[in-house]
Every structure is written in structure tokens, then in C-alpha cells.
Protein backbone atom coordinates (compact mmCIF):
# COMPACT_ATOMS: atom_id res chain seq x y z
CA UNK A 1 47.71 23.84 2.62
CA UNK A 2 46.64 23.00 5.96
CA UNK A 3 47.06 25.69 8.81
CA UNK A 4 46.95 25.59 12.17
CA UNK A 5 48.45 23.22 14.95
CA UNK A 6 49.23 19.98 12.93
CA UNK A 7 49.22 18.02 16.51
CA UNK A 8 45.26 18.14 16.68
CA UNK A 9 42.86 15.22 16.19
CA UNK A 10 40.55 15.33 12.85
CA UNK A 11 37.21 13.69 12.15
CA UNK A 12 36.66 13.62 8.69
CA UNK A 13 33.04 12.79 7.64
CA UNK A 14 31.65 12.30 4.11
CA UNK A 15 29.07 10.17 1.57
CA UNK A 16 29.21 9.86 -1.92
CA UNK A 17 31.03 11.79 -3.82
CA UNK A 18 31.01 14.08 -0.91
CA UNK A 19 34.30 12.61 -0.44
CA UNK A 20 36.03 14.17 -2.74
CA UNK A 21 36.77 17.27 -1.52
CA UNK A 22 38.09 15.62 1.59
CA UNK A 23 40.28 13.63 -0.10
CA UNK A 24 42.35 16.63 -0.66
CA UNK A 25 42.20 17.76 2.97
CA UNK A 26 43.19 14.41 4.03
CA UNK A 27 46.20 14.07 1.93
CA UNK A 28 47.29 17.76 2.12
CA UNK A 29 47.59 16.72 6.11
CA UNK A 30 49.25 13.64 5.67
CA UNK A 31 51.75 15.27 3.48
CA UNK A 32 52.14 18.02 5.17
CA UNK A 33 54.01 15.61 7.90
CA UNK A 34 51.40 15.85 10.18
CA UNK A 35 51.51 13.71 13.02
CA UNK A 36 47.64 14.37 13.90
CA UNK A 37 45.68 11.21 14.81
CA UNK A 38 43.19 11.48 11.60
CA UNK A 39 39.97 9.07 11.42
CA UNK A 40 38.17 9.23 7.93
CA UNK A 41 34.44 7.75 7.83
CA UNK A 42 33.33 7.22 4.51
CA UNK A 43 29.56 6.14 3.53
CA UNK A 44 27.81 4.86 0.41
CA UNK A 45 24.96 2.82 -0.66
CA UNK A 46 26.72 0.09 -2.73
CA UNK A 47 30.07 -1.35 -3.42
CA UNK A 48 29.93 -0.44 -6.56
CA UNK A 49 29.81 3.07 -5.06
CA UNK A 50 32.96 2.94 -3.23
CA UNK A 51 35.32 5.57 -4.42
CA UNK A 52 39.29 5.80 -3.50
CA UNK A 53 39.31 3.04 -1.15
CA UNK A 54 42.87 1.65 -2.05
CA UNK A 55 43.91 5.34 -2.08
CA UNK A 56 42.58 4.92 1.77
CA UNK A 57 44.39 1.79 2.35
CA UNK A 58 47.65 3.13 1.17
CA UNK A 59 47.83 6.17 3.40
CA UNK A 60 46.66 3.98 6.84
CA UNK A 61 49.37 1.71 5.84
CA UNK A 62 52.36 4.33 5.42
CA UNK A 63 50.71 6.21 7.95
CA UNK A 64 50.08 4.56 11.18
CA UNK A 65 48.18 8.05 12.79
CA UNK A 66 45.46 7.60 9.75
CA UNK A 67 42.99 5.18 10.75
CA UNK A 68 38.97 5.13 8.15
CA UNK A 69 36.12 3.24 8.54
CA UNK A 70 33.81 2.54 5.48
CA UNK A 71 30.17 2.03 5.83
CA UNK A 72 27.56 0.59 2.86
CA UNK A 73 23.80 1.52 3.96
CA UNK A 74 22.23 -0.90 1.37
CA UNK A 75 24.33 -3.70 0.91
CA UNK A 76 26.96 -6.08 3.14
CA UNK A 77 30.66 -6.99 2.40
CA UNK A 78 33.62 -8.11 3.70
CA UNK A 79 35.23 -5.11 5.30
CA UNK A 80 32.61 -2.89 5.58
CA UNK A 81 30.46 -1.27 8.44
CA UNK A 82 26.58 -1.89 7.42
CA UNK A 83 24.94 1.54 7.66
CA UNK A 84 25.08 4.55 7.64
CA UNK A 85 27.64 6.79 8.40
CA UNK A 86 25.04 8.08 11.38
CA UNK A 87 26.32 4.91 13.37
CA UNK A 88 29.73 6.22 14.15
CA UNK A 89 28.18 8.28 16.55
């Protein structure tokens, strides 16, 4: 459960299987009918290291306040930001 004002802004940050936890936050706000503009940025070193991506492209299409961006730091594909998650900022 998420408390709090559910009108705020989140930044959600994570690498690896850092994401995980997240994840749960994310969809526990989404949910919870939330209408919070959310922005998950997700980073790994591979593709093959990509976890819950079509999870990710499910919720920004049902939910048009959810917006991610996905970075790879060793490797470049369609899609993708190439870096690390350090060039957000």
C-alpha cells in the first residue's frame, strides 16, 4: 500500500535486479488509481539482462501517467538508451 498524496510526481530509479523491489511500488501505485505522473528508469548491462520489460510496456499503455526509459551500459538496441542510468540526469 502506498500512502500519502497519490497526486505527486515519482522518480523511480533502479539496475539489475534492483528493480525488483520497485516493481511492486510501481504497480501498488498504479493500482491504487493513482493519477501521479510516474517515470521509471531502468538500467542493465545487456539485453539479455532486461527484466519485466513487457510488464513495463503494459502499464504505460493502460496507463497514460506512466511513462520508463530503459538504458543498456554495454550493449545497443532498438529501443534502448545507451548508458547508464547516470545519464538521465
Amino acid at each position: 500500500m502506498i500512502l500519502g498524496n497519490l497526486s505527486q510526481k515519482y522518480l523511480l530509479i533502479a539496475t539489475g535486479t534492483g528493480i525488483v523491489p520497485l516493481y511492486a511500488m510501481l504497480r501498488s501505485l498504479l493500482e491504487s488509481g493513482s493519477t501521479a505522473k510516474i517515470h521509471l528508469v531502468v538500467g542493465n548491462r545487456t539485453l539479455v539482462d532486461v527484466y519485466l520489460l513487457e510488464e513495463f510496456q503494459s502499464f504505460a499503455y493502460q496507463y497514460s501517467h506512466f511513462t520508463f526509459s530503459y538504458y543498456l551500459s554495454q550493449e545497443t538496441s532498438e529501443g534502448f538508451q545507451k548508458g547508464r542510468v547516470t545519464a538521465f540526469f
